[in-house]
Protein backbone atom coordinates (compact mmCIF):
# COMPACT_ATOMS: atom_id res chain seq x y z
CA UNK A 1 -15.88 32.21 4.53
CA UNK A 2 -12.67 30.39 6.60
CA UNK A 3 -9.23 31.06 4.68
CA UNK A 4 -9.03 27.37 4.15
CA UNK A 5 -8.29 27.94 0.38
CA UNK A 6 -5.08 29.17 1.33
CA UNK A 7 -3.53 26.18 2.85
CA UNK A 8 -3.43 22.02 1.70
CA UNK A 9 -5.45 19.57 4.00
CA UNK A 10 -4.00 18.07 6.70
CA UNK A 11 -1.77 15.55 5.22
CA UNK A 12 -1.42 16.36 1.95
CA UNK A 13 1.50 18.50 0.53
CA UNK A 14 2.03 20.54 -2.47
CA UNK A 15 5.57 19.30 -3.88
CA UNK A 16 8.30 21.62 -4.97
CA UNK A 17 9.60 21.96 -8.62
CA UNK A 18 12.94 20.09 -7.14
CA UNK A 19 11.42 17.52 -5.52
CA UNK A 20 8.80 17.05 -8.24
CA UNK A 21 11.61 16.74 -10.80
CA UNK A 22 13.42 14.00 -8.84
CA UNK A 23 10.26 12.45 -7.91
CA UNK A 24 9.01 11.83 -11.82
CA UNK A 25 12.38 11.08 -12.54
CA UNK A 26 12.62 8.05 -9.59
CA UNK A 27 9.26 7.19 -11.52
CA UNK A 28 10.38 6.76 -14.34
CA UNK A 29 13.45 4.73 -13.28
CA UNK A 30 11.33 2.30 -11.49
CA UNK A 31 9.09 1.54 -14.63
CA UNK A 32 12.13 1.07 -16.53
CA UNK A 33 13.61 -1.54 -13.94
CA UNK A 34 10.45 -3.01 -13.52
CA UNK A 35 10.35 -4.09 -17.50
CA UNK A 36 13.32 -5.45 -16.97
CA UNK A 37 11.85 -7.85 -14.75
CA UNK A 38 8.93 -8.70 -16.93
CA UNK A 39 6.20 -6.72 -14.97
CA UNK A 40 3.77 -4.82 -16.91
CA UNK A 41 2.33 -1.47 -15.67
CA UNK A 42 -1.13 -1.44 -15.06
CA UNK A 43 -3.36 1.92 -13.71
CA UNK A 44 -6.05 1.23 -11.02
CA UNK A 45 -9.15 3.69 -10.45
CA UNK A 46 -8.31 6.10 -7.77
CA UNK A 47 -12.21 5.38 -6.18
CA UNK A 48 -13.04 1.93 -5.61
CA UNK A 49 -16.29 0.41 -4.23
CA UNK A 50 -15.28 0.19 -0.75
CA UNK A 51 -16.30 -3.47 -0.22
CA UNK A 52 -12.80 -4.22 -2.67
CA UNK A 53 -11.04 -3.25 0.36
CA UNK A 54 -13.43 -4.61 3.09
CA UNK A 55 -15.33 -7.48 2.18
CA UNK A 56 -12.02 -9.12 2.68
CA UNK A 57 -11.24 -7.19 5.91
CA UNK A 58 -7.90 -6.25 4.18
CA UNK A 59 -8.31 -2.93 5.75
CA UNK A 60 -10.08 -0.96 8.60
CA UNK A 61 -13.19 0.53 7.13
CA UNK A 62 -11.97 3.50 9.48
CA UNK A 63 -8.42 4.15 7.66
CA UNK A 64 -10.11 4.84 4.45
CA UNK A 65 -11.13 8.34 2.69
CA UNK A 66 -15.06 7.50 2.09
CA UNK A 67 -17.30 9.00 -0.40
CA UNK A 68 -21.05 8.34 -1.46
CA UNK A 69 -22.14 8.18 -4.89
CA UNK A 70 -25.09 9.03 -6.67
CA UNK A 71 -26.75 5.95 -6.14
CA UNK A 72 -25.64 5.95 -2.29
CA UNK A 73 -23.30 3.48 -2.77
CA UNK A 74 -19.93 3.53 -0.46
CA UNK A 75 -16.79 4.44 -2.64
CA UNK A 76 -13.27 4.96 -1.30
CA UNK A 77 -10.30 6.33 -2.25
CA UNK A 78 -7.33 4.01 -3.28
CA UNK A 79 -5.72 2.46 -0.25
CA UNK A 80 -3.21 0.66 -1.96
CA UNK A 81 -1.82 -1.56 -4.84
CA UNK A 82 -1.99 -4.71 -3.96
CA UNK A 83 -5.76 -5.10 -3.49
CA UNK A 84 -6.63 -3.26 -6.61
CA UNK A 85 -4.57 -5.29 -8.67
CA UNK A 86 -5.84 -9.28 -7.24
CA UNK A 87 -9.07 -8.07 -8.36
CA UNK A 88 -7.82 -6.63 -11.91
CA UNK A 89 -6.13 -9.94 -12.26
CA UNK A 90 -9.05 -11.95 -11.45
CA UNK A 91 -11.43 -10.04 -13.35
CA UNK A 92 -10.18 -7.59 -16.17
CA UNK A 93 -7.33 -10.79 -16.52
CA UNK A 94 -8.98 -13.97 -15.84
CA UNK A 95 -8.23 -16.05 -18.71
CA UNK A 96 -4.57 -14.83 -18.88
CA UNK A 97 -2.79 -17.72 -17.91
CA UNK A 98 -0.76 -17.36 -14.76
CA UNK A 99 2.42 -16.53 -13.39
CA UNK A 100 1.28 -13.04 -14.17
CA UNK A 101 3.55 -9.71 -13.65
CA UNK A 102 2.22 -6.52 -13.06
CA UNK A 103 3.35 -3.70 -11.41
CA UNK A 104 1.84 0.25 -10.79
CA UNK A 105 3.10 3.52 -9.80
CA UNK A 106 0.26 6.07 -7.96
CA UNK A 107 -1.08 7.97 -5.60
CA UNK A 108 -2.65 6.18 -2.28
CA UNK A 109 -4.88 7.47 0.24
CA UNK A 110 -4.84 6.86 4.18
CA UNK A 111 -6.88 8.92 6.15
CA UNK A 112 -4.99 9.46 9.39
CA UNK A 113 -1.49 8.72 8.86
CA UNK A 114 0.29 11.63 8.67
CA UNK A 115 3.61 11.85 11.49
CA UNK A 116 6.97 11.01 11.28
CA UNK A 117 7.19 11.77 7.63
CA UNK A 118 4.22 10.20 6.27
CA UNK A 119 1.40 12.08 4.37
CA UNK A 120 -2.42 10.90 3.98
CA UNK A 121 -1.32 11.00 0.13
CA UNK A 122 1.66 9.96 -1.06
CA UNK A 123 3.24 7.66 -4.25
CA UNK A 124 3.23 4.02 -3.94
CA UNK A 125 5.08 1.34 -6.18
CA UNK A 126 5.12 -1.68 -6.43
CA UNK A 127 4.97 -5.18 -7.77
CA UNK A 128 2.74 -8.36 -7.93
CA UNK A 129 3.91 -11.67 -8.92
CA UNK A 130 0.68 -13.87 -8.98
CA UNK A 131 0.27 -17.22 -9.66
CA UNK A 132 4.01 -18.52 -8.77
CA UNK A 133 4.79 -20.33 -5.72
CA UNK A 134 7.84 -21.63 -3.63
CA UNK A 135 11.35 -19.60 -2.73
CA UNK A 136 12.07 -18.77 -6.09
CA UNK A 137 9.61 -16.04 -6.56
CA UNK A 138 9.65 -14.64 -3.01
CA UNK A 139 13.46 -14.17 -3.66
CA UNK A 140 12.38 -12.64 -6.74
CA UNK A 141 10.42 -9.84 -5.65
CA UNK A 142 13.13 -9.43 -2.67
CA UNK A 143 15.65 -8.66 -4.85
CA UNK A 144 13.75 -6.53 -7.12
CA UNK A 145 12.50 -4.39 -3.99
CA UNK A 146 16.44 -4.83 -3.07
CA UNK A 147 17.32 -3.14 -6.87
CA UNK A 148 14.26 -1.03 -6.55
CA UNK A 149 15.86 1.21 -3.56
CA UNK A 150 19.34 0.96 -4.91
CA UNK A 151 18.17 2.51 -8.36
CA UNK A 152 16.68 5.60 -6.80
CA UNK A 153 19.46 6.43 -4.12
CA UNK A 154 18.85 4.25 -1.00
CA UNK A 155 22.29 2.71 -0.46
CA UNK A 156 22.12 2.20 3.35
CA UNK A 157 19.43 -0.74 3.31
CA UNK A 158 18.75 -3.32 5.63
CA UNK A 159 15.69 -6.17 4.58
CA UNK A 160 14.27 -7.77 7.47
CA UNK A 161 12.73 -11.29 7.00
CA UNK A 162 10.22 -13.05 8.29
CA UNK A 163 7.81 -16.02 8.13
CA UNK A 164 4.50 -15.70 9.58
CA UNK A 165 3.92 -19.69 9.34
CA UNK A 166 7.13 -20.22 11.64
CA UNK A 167 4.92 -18.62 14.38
CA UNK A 168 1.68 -20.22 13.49
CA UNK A 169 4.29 -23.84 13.99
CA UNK A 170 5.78 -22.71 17.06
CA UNK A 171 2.25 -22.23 18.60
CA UNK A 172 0.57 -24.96 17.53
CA UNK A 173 3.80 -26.86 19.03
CA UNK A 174 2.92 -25.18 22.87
CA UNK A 175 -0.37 -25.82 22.39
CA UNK A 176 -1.45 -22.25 22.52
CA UNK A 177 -4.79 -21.18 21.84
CA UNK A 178 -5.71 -18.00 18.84
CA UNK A 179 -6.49 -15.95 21.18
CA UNK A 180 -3.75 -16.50 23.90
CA UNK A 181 -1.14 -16.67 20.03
CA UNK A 182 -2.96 -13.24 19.22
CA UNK A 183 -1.10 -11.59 22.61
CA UNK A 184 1.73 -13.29 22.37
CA UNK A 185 2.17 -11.49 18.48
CA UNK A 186 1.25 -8.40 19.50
CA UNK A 187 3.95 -8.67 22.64
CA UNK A 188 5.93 -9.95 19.98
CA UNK A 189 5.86 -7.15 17.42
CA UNK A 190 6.26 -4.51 20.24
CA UNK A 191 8.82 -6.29 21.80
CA UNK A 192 7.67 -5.89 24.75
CA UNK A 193 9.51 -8.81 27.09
CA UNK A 194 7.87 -8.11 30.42
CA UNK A 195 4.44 -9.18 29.02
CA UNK A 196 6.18 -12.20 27.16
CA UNK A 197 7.61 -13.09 30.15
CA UNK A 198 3.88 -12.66 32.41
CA UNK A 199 2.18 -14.46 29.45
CA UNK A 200 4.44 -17.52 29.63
CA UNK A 201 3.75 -17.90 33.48
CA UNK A 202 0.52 -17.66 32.61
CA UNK A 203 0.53 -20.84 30.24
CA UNK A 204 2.67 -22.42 32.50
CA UNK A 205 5.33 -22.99 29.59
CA UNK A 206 8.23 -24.95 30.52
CA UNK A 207 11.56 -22.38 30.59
CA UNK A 208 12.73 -24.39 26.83
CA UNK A 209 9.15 -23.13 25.92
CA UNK A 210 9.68 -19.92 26.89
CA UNK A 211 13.22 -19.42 25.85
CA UNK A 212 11.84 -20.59 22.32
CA UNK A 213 9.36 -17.65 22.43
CA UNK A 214 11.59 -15.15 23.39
CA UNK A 215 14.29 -16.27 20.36
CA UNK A 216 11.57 -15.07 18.25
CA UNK A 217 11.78 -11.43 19.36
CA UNK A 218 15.49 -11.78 19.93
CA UNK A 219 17.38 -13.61 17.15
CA UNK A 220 18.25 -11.58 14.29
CA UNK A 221 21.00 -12.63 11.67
CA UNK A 222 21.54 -14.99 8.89
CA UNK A 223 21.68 -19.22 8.56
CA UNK A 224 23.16 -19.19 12.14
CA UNK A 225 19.86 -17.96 14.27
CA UNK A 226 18.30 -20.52 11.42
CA UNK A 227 19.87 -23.28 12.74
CA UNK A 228 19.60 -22.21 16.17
CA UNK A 229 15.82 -22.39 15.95
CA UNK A 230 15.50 -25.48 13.89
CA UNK A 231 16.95 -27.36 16.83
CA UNK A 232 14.06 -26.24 18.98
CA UNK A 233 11.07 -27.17 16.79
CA UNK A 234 8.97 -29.88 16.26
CA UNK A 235 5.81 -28.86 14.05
CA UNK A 236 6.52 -29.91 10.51
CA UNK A 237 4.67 -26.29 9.36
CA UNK A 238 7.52 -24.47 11.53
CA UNK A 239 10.10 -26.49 10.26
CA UNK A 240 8.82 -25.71 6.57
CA UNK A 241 9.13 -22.17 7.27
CA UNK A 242 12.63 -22.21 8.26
CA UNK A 243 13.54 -24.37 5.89
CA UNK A 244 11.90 -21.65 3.17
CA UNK A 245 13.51 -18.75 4.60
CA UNK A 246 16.92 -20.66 4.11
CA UNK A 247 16.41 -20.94 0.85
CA UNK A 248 15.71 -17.26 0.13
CA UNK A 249 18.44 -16.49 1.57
CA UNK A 250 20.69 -18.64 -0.58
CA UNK A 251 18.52 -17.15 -3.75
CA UNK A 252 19.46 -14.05 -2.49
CA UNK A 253 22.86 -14.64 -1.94
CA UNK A 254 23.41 -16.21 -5.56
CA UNK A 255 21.59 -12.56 -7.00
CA UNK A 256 24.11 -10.51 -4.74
CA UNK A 257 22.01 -9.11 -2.11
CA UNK A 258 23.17 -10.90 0.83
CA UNK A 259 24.63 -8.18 2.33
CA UNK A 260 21.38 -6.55 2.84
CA UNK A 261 19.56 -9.23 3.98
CA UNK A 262 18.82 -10.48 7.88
CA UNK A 263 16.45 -12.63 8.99
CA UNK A 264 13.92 -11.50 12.02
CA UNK A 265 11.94 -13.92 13.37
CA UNK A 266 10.15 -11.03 14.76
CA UNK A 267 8.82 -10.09 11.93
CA UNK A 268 5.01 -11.09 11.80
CA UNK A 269 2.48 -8.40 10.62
CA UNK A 270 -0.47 -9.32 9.86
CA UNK A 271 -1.40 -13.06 10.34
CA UNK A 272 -4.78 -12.62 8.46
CA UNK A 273 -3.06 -11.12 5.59
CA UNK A 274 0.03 -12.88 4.88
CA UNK A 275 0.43 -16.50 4.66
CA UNK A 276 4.48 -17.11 4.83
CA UNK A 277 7.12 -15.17 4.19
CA UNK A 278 7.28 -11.24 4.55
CA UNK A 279 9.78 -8.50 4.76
CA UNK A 280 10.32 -5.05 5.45
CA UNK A 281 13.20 -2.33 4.16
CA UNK A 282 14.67 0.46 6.24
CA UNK A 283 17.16 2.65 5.74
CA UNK A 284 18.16 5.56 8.18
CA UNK A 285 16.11 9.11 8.88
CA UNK A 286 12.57 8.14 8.57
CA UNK A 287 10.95 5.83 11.50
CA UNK A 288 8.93 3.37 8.95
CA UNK A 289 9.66 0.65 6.83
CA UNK A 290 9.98 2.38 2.97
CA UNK A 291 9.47 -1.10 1.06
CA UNK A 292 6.90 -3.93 2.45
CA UNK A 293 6.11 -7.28 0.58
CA UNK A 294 5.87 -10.99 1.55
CA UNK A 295 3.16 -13.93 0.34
CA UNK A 296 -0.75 -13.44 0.60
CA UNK A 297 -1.85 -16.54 -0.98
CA UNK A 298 -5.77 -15.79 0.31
CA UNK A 299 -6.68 -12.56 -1.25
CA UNK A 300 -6.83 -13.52 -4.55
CA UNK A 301 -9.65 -15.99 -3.30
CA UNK A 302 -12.05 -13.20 -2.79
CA UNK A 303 -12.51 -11.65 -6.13
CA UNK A 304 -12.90 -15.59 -7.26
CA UNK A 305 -9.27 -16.71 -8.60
CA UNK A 306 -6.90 -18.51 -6.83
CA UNK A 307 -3.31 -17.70 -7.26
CA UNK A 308 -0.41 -17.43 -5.27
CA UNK A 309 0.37 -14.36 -4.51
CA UNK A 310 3.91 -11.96 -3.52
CA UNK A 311 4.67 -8.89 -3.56
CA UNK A 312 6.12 -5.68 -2.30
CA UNK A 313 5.37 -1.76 -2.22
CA UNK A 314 7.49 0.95 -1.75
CA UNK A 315 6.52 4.66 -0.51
CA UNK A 316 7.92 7.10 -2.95
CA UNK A 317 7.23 9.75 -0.97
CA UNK A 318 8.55 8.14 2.32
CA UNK A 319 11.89 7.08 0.62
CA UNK A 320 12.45 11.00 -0.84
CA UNK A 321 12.03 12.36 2.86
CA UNK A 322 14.80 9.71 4.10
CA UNK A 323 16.80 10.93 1.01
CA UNK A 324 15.94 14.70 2.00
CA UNK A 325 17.26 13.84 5.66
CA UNK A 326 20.10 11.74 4.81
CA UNK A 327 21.68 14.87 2.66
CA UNK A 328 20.32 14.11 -1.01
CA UNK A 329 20.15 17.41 -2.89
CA UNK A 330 16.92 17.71 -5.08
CA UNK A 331 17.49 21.64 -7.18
CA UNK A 332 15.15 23.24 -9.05
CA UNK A 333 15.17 22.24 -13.05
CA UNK A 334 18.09 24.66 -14.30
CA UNK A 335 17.22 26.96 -17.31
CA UNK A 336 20.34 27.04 -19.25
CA UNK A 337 19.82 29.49 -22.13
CA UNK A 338 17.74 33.04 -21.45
CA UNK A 339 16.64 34.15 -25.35
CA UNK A 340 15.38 37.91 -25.64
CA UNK A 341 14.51 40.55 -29.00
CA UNK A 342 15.13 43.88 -29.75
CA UNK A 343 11.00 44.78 -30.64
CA UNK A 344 11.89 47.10 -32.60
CA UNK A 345 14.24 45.09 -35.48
CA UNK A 346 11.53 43.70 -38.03
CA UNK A 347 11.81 39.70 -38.05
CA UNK A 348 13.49 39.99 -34.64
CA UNK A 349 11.10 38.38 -33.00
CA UNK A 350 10.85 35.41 -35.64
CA UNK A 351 14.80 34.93 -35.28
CA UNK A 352 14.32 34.61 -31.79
CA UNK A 353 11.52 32.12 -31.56
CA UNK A 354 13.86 30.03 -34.36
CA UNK A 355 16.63 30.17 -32.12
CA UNK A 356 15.22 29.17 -29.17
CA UNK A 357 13.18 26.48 -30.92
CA UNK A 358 16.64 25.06 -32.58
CA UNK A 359 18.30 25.16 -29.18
CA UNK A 360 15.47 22.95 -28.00
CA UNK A 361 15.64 20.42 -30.28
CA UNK A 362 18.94 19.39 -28.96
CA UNK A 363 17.57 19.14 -25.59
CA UNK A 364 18.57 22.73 -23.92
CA UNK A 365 16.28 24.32 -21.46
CA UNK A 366 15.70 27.63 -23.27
CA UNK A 367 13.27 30.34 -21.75
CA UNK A 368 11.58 33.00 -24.12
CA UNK A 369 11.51 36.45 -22.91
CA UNK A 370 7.42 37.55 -23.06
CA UNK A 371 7.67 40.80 -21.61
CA UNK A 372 10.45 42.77 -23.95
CA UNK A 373 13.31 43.11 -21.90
CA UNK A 374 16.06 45.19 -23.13
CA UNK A 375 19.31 43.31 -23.59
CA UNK A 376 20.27 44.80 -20.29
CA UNK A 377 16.98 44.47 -18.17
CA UNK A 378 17.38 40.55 -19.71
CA UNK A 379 21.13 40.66 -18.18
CA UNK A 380 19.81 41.73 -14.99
CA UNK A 381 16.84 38.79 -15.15
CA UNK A 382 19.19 36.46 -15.91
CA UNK A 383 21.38 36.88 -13.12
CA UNK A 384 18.71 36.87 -10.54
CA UNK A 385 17.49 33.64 -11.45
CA UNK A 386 20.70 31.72 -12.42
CA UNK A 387 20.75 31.55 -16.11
CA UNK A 388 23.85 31.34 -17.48
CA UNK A 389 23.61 31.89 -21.48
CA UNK A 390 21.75 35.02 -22.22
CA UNK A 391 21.00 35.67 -26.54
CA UNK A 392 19.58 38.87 -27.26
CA UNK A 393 18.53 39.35 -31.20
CA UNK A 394 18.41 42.83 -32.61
CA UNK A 395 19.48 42.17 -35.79
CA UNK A 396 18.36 39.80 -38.82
């Protein structure tokens, strides 16, 4: 027998009382922001048949924790939110009548993610706003995402912004092929110049053609690299997008969020998942984005509803290791008051169990000595472990 029992699994972490404490307490902020909002909590199982995840091809069969049941059947660990809750809304919700707002708070699985912060399991929230179309809602969910890492400690945010059909115009417009647009992204979201630069001599693209390409990796900003890029596109779908992430940007400006906001034409993820605007929050000390959201108007369609879809989740866990970084303190739950008995006084023991009990009730963090200290063995405890109040009963 290995000592494996000793140690957590690569990737998963046991959590501290500190950090738990400020973790449940970030928890329980979020749900209470969230209500705010509308959204109603909903739990997911934390196994799913695996085909919720890949009959879709929402996710790489290969990225998630497998398990077999009794019936042979392929199961998986939760992956992630979003595609748990299209298919509670299309199924456990179907005759609810739409826009509908629900939101979760749990644990997700990846199998091989762990670097630069992230763990294989870690604490995902987030929100879905289903069945609502158009700048209002993507705004919507921005913001909230926005008030989301304000309410928990993220000050230093930055939202990137992007629009996946701005791309999808502006290749259609050079009359580029899917697979020659499926290197140009993926040159794109590595910003990698010298292979932009070899695949536009390739396609023989006029230098305005190229120029227009490269503005997509380079122009970051607000309505200025908007306008800039409107005057350079033709297709009506490209000049759509802009047009939408204007208006967020107003929306967002009228909530007070501005400030955090810049648009990156860069932005693209996946162009199988998402079908317009998406976005990404940073903030400084962790290499990842801690929030991700934008509109998936397809996935609904598998689990047989259709509903406009946006979103965004946040990584708990990635956003309390920025925190950790940045300087955010995270003690250990204080015990104020230290309450001990003399064993042999009759009805010591009683007084000191009432005592305690009564300091409880108005909301003290009272400890109970179990092992019958004497008043100056409890000093002596109590000093070791930072307790500030020590009561000692020997008399009734």
């Amino acid at each position: 027998m290995g000592n494996n029992r000793f140690y957590t699994a690569d990737g998963f972490c046991d959590v501290m009382p500190g950090m738990c404490k400020f973790k449940k307490e970030s928890e329980g902020k979020l749900r209470e922001l969230f209500t705010t909002y509308g959204y109603k909590e909903i739990e997911t199982p934390g196994i799913e048949y695996m085909d919720v995840y890949t009959d879709g091809d929402f996710v790489d069969a290969e990225e998630l924790y497998k398990l077999v049941d009794k019936k042979g059947r392929l199961i998986s660990a939760r992956y992630d939110g979003t595609i748990p809750a299209a298919r509670f809304a299309a199924t456990i919700m179907k005759d609810v009548n739409p826009p509908l707002r629900l939101c979760y708070i749990e644990n997700m699985y990846r199998f091989d993610q762990i670097g630069g912060g992230k763990q294989s399991e870690f604490t995902q929230a987030g929100v879905e706003l289903l069945g609502a179309s158009g700048s209002l809602s993507e705004a919507e969910v921005i913001a909230l995402a926005i008030r989301a890492c304000l309410a928990i400690g993220v000050n230093d945010l930055q939202i990137s912004i992007g629009q996946v059909k701005l791309f999808e115009g502006v290749m259609r417009q050079l009359g580029v092929s899917k697979k020659q647009a499926e290197l140009i992204k993926d040159a794109i979201d590595s910003k990698d110049l010298v292979s932009l630069d070899r695949i536009a001599r390739e396609l023989m693209l006029s230098d305005f053609d190229k120029e227009t390409i490269l503005m997509l990796v380079e122009l970051q900003g607000g309505q200025e690299v908007i306008d800039k890029l409107m005057a350079r596109v033709a297709d009506e779908g490209a000049i759509a997008a802009l047009k939408n992430i204007a208006e967020v940007l107003k929306i967002l400006d009228e909530y007070g969020y501005a400030k955090y906001v810049t648009v990156d034409f860069g932005l693209l993820g996946s162009l199988d998942y998402y079908t317009g605007m998406i976005f990404k929050g940073f903030t400084y000390e962790v290499g990842f984005p801690i929030v991700s959201g934008g509109r998936y108007d397809n996935v609904m369609k598998t689990f047989g509803r259709e509903l406009e879809s946006v979103g965004f989740s946040m990584s708990l866990s990635l956003v309390m290791t920025a925190l950790m970084r940045q300087g955010t303190s995270m003690p250990e739950p204080k015990v104020e008051v230290i309450v001990g008995y003399d064993n042999n006084v009759e009805g010591a023991r009683a007084g000191a169990i009432k005592y305690a009990q009564d300091l409880r009730e108005q909301g003290t963090s009272v400890v109970l000595d179990v092992n019958n200290l004497s008043h100056e063995q409890l000093d002596e405890f109590a000093s070791k472990n930072e307790i500030d109040v020590v009561v000692f009963i020997d008399e009734v």
